[in-house]
PDB file of N, CA and C in Angstrom:
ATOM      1  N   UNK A   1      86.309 126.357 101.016  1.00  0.00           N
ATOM      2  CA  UNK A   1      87.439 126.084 100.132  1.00  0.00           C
ATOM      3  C   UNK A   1      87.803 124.609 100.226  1.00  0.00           C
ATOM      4  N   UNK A   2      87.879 124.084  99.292  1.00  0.00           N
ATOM      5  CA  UNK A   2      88.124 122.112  99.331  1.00  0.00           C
ATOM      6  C   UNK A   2      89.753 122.452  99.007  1.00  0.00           C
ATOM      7  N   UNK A   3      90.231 121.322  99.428  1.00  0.00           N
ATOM      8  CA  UNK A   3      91.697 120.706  99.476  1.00  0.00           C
ATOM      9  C   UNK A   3      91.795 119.899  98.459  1.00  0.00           C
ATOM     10  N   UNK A   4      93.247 120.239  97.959  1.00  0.00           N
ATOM     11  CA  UNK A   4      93.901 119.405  97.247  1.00  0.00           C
ATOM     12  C   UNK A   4      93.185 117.589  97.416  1.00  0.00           C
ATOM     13  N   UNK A   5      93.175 117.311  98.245  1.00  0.00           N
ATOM     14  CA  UNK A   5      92.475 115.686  98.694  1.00  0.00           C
ATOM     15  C   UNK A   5      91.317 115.620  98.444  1.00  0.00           C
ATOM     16  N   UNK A   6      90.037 116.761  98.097  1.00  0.00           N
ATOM     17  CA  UNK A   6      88.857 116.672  97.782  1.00  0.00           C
ATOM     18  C   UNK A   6      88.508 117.298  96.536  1.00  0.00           C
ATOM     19  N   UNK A   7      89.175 117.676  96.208  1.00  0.00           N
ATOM     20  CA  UNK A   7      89.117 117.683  94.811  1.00  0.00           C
ATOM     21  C   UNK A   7      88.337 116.730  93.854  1.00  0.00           C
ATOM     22  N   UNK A   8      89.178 115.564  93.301  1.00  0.00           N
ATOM     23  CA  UNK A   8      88.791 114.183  92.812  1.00  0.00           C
ATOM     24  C   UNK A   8      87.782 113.626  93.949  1.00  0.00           C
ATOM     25  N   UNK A   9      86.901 113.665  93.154  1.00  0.00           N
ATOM     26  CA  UNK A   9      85.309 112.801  93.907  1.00  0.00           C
ATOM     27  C   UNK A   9      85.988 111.009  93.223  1.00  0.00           C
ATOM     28  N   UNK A  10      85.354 110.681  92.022  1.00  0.00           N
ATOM     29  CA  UNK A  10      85.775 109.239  91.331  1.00  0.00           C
ATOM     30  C   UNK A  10      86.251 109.018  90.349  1.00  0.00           C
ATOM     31  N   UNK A  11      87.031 108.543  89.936  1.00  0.00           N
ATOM     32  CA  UNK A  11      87.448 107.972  88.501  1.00  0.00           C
ATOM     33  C   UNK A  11      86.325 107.453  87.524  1.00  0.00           C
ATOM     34  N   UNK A  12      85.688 107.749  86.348  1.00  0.00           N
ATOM     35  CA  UNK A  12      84.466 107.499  85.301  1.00  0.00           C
ATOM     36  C   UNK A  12      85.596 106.798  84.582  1.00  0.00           C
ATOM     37  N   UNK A  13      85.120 105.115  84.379  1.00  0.00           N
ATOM     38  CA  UNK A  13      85.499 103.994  83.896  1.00  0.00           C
ATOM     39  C   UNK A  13      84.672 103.660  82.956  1.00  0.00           C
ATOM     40  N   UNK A  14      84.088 103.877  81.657  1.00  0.00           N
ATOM     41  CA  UNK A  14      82.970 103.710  81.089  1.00  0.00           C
ATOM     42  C   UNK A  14      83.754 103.542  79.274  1.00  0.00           C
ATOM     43  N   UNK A  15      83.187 102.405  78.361  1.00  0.00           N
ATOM     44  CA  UNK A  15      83.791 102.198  77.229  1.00  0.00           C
ATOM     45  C   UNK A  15      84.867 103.630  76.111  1.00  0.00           C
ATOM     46  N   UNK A  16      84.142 104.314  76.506  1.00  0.00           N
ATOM     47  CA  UNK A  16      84.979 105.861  75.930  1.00  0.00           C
ATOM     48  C   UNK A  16      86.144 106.276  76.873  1.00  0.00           C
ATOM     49  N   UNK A  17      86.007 106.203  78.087  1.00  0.00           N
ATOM     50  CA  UNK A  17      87.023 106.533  78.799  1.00  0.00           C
ATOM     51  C   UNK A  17      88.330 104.845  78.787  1.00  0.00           C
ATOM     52  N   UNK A  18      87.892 103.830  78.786  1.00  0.00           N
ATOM     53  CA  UNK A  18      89.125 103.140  78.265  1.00  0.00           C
ATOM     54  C   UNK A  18      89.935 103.284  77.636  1.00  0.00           C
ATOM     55  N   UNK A  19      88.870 103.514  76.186  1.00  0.00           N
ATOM     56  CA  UNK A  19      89.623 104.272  74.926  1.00  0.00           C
ATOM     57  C   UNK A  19      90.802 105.235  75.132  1.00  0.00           C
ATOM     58  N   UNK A  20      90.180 106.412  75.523  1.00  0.00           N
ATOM     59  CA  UNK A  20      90.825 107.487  75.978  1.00  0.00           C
ATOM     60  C   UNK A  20      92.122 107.018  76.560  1.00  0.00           C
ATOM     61  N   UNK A  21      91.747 105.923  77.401  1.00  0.00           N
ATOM     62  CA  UNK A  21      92.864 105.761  78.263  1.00  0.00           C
ATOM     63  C   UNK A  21      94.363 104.826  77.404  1.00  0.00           C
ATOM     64  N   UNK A  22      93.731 104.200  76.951  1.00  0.00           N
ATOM     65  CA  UNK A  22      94.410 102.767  76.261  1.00  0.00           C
ATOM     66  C   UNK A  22      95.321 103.737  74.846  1.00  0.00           C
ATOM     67  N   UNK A  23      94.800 104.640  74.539  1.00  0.00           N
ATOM     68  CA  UNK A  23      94.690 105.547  73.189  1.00  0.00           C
ATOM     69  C   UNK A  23      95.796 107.064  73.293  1.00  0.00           C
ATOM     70  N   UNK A  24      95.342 107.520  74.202  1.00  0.00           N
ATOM     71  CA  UNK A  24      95.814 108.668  74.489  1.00  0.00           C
ATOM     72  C   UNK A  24      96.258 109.214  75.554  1.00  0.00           C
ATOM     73  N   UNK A  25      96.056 108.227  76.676  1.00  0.00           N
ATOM     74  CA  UNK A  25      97.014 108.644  77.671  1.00  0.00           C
ATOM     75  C   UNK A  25      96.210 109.441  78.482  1.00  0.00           C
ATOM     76  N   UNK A  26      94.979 109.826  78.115  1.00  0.00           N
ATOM     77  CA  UNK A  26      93.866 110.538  78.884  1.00  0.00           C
ATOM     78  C   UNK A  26      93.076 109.312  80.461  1.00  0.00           C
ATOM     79  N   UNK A  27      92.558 110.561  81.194  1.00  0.00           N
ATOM     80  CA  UNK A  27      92.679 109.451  82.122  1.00  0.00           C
ATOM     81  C   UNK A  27      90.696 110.218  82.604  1.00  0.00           C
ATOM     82  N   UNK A  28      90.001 110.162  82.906  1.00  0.00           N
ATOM     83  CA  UNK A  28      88.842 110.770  83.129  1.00  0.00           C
ATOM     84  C   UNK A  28      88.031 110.944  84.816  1.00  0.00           C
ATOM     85  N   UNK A  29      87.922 111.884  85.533  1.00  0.00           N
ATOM     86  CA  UNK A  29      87.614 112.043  86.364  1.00  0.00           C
ATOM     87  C   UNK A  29      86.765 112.615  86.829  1.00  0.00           C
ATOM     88  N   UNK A  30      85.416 112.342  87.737  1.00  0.00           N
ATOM     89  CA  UNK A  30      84.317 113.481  88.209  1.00  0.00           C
ATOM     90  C   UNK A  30      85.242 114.263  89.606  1.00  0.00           C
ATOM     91  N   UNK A  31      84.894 115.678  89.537  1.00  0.00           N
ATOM     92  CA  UNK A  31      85.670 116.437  90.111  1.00  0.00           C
ATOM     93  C   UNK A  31      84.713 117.273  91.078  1.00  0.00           C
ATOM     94  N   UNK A  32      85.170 118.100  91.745  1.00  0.00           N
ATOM     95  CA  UNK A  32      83.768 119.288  92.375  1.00  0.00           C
ATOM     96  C   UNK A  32      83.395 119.783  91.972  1.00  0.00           C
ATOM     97  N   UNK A  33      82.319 121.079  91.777  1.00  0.00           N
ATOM     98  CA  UNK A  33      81.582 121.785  90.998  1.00  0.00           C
ATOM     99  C   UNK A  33      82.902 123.016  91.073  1.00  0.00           C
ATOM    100  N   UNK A  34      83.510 123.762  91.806  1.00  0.00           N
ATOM    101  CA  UNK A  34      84.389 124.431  92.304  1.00  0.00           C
ATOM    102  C   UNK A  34      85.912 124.441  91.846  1.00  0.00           C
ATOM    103  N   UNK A  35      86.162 123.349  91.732  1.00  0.00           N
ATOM    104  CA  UNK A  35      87.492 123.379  91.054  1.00  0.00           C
ATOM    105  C   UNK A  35      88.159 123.556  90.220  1.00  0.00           C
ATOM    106  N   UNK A  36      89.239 123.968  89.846  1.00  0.00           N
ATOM    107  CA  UNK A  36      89.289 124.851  88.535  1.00  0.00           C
ATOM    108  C   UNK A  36      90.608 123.667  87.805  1.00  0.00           C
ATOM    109  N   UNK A  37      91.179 124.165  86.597  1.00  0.00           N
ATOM    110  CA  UNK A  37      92.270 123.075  86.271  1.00  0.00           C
ATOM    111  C   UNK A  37      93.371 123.080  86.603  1.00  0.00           C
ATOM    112  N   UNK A  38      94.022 124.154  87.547  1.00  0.00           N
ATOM    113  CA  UNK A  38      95.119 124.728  87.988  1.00  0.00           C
ATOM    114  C   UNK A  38      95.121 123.540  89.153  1.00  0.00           C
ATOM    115  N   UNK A  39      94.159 123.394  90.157  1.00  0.00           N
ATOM    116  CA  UNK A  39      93.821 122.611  91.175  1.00  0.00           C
ATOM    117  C   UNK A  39      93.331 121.319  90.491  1.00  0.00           C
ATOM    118  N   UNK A  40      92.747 120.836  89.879  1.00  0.00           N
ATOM    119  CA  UNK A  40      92.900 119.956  89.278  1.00  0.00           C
ATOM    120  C   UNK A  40      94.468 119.143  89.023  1.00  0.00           C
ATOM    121  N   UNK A  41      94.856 119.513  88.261  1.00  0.00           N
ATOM    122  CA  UNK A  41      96.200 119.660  87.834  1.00  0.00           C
ATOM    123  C   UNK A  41      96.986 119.075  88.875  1.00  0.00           C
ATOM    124  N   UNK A  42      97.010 120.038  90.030  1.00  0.00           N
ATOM    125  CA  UNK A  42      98.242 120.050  91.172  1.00  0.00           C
ATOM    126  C   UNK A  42      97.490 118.801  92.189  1.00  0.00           C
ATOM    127  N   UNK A  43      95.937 118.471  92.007  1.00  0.00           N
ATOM    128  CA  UNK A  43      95.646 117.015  92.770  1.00  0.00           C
ATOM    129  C   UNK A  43      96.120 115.891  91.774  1.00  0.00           C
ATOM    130  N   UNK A  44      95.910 115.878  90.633  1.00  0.00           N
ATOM    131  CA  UNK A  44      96.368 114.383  90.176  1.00  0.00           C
ATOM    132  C   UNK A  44      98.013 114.169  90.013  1.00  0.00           C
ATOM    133  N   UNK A  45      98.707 115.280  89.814  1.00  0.00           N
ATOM    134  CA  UNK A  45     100.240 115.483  90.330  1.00  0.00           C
ATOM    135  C   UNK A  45     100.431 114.479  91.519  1.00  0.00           C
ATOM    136  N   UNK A  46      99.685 115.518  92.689  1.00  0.00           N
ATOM    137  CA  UNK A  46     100.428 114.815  93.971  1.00  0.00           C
ATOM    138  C   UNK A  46      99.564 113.499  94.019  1.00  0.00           C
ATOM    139  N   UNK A  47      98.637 112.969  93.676  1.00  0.00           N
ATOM    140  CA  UNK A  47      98.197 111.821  94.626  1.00  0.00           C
ATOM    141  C   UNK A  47      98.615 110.819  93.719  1.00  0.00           C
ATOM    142  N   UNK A  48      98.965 110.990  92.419  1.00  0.00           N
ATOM    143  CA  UNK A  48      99.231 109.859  91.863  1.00  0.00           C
ATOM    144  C   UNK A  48     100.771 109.758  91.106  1.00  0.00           C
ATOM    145  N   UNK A  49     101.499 110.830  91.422  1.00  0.00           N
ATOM    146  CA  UNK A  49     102.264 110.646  91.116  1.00  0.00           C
ATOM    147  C   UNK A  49     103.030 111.022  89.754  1.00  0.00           C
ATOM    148  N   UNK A  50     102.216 111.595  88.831  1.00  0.00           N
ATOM    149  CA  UNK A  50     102.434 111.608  87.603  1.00  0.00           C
ATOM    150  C   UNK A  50     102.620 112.931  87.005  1.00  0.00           C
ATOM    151  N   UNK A  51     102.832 113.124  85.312  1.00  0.00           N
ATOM    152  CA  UNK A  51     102.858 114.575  84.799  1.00  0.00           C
ATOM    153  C   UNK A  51     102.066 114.902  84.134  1.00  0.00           C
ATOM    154  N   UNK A  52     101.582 115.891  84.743  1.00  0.00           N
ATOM    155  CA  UNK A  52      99.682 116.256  84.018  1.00  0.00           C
ATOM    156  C   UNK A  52     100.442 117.377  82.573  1.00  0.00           C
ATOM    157  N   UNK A  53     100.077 116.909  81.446  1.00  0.00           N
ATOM    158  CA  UNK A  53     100.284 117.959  80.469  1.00  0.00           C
ATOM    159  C   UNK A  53      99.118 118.828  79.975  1.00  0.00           C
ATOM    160  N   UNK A  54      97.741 118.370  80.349  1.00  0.00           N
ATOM    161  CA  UNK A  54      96.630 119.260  79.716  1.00  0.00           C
ATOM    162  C   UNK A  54      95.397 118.292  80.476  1.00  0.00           C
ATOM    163  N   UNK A  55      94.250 119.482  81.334  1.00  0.00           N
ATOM    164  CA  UNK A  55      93.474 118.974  81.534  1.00  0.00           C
ATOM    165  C   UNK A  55      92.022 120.251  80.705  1.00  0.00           C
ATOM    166  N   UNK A  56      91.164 119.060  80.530  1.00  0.00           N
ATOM    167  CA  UNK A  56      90.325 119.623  80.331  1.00  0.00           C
ATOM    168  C   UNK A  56      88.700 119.274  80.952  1.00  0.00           C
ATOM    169  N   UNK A  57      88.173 120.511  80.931  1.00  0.00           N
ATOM    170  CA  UNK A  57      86.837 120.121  82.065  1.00  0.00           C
ATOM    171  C   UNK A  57      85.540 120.214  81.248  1.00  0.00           C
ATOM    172  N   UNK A  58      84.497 119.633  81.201  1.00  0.00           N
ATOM    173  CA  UNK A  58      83.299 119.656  81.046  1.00  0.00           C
ATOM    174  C   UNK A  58      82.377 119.663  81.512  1.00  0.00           C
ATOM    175  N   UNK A  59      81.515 120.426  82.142  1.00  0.00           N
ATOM    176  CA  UNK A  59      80.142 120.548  82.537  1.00  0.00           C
ATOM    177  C   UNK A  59      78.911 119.571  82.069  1.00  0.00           C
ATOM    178  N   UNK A  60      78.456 118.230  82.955  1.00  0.00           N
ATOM    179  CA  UNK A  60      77.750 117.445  82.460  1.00  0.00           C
ATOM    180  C   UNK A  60      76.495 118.111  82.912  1.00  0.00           C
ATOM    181  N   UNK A  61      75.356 118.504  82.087  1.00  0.00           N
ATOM    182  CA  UNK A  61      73.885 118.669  82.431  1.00  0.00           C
ATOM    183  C   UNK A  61      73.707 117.383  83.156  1.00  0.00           C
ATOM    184  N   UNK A  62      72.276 117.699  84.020  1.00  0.00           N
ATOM    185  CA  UNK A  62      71.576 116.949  84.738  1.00  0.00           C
ATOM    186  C   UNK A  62      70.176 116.458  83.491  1.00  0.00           C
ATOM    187  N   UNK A  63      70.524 115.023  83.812  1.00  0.00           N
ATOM    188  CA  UNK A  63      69.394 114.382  82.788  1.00  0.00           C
ATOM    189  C   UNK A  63      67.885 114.177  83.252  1.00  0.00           C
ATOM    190  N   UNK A  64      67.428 114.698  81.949  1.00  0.00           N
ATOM    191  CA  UNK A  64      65.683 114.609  82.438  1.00  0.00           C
ATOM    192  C   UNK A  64      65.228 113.213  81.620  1.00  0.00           C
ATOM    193  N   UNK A  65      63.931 112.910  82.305  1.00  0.00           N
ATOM    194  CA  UNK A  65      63.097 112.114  81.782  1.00  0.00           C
ATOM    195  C   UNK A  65      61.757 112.193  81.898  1.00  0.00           C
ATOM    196  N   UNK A  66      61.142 111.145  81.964  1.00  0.00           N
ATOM    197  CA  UNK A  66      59.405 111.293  81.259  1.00  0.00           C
ATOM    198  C   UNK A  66      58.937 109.914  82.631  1.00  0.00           C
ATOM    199  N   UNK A  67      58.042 110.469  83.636  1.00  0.00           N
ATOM    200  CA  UNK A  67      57.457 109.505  83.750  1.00  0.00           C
ATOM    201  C   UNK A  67      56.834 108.816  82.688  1.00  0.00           C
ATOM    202  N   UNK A  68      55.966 107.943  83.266  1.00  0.00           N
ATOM    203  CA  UNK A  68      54.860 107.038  81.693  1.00  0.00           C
ATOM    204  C   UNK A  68      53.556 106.913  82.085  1.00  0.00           C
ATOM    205  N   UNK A  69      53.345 107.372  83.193  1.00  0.00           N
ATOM    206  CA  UNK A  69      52.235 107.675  83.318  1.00  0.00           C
ATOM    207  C   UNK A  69      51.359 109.337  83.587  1.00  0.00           C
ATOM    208  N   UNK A  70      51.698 110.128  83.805  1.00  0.00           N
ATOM    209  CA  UNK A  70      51.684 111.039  83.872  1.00  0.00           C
ATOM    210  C   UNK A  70      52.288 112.333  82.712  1.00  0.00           C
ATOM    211  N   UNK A  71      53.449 111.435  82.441  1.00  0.00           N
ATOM    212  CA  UNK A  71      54.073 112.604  81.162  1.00  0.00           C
ATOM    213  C   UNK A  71      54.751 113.300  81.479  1.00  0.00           C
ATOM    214  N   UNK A  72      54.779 113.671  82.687  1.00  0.00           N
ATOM    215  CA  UNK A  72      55.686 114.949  83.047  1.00  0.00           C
ATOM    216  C   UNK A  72      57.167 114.666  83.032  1.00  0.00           C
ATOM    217  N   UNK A  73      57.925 115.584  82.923  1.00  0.00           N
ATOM    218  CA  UNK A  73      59.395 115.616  82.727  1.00  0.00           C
ATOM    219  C   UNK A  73      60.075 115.723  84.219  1.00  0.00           C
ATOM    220  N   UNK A  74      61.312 114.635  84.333  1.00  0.00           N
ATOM    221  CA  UNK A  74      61.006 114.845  85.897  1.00  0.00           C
ATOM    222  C   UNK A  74      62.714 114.977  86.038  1.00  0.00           C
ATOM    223  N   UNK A  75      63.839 115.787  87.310  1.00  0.00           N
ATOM    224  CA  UNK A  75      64.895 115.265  86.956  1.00  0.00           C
ATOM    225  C   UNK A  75      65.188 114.379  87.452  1.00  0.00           C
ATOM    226  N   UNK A  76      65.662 113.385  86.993  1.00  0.00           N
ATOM    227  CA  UNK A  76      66.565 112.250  88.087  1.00  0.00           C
ATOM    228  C   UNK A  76      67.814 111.603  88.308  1.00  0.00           C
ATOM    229  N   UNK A  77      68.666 112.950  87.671  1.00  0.00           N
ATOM    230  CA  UNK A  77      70.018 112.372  88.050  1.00  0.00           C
ATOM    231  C   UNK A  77      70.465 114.119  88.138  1.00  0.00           C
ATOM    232  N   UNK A  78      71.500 114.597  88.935  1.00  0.00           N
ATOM    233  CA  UNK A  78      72.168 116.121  88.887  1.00  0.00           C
ATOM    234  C   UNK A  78      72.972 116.078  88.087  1.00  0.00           C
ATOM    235  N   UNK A  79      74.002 117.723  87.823  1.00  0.00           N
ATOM    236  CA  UNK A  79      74.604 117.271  86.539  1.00  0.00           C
ATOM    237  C   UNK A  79      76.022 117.423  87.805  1.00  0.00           C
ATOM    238  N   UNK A  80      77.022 116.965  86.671  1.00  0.00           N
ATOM    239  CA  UNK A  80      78.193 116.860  87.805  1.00  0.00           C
ATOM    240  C   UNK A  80      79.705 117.676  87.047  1.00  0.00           C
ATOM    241  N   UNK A  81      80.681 117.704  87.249  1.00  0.00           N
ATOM    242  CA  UNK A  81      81.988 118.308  86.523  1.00  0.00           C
ATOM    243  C   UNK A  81      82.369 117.220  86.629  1.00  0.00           C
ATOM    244  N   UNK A  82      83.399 117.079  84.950  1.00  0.00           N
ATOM    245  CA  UNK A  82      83.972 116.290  84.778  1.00  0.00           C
ATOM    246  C   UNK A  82      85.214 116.599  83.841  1.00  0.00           C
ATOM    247  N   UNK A  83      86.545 115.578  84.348  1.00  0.00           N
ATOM    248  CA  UNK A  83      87.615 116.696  83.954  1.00  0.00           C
ATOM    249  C   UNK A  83      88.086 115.351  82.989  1.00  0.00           C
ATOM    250  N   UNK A  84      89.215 115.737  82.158  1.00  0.00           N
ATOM    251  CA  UNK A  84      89.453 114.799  81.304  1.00  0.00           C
ATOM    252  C   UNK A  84      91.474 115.432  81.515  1.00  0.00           C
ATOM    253  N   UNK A  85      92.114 113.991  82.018  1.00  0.00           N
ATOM    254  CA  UNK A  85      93.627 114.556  82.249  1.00  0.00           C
ATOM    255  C   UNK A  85      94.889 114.230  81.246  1.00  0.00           C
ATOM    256  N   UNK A  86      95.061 114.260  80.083  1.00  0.00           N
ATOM    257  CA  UNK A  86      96.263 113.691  79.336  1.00  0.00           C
ATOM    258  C   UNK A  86      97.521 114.110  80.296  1.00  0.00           C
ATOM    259  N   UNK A  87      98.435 112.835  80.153  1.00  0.00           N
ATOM    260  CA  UNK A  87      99.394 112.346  81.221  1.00  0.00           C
ATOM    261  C   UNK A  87     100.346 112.631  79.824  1.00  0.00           C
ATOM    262  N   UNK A  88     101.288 112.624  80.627  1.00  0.00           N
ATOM    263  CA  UNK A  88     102.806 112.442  79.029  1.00  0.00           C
ATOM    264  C   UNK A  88     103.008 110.876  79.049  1.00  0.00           C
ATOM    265  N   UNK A  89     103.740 110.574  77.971  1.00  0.00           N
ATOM    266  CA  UNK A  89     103.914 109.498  77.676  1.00  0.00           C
ATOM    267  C   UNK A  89     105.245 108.707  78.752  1.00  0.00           C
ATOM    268  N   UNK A  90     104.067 107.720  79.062  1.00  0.00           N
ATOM    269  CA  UNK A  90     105.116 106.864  79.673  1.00  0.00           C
ATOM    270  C   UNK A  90     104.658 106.783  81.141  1.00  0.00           C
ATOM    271  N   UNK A  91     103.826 107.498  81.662  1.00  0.00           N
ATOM    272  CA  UNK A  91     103.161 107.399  82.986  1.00  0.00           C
ATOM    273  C   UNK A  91     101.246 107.211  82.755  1.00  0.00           C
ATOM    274  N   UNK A  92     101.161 106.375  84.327  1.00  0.00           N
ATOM    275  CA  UNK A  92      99.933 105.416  83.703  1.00  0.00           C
ATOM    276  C   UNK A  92      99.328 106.137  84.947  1.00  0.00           C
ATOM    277  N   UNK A  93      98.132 105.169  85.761  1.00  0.00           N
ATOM    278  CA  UNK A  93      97.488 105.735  87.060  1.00  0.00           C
ATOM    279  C   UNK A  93      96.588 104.565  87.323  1.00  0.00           C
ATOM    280  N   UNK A  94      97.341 103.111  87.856  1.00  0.00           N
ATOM    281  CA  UNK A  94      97.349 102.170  88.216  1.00  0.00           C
ATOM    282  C   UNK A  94      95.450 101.879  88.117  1.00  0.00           C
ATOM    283  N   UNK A  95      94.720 102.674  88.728  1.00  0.00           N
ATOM    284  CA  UNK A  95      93.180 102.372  89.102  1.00  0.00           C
ATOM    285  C   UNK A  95      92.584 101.930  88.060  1.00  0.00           C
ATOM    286  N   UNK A  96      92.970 102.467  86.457  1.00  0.00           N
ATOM    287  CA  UNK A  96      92.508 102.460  85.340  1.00  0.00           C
ATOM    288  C   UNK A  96      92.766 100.953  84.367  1.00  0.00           C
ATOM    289  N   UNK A  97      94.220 100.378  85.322  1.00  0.00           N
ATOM    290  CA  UNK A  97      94.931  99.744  84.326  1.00  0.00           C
ATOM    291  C   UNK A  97      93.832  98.335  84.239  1.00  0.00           C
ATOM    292  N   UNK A  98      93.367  97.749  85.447  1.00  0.00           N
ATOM    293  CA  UNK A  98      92.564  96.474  85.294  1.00  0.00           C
ATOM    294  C   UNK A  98      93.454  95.471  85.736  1.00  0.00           C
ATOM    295  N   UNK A  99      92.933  94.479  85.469  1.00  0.00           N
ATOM    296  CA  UNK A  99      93.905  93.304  85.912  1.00  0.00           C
ATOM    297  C   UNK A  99      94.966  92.641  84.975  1.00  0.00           C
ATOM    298  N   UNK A 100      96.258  92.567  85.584  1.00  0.00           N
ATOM    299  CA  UNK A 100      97.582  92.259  84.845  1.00  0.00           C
ATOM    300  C   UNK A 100      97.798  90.644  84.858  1.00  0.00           C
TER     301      UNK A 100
END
């Protein structure tokens, strides 16, 4: 059973998730395979302080590719959970903001 504290693995900082962020107040996170949004929820509450109004989770597949010499399809990355958190208006989550 993981804890509230292991929950959140990293924050995914990537051109869509700015958006998200700058836009909607959404904030984007890789999470455990295990965790559900209830726990979700009640970790970004306590560690950061804020009011979670809706999270939502997605299941990222693990990406395949092609060696180039051989052809074969090989995997080389796992797939991971990833949760997506809209905050209410007016609360932020400092890691995201960049430099002021």
């Amino acid at each position: 059973m993981t804890t509230i504290y292991d929950v959140l693995l990293r924050p995914i900082v990537t051109e869509k998730s700015n958006y998200l962020n700058s836009d909607l107040h959404q904030y984007v996170f890789e999470v455990t395979g295990d965790s559900s949004k209830s726990l979700i929820k009640d970790a970004v509450e306590l560690l950061f302080d804020v009011d979670v109004l809706r999270v939502n989770v997605v299941n990222v597949p693990a990406k395949r590719t092609r060696r180039f010499r051989n052809r074969q399809l090989r995997v080389r990355r796992s797939g991971y959970k990833k949760a997506i958190v809209t905050l209410a208006q007016g609360d932020t989550i400092e890691i995201f903001e960049g430099v002021k």
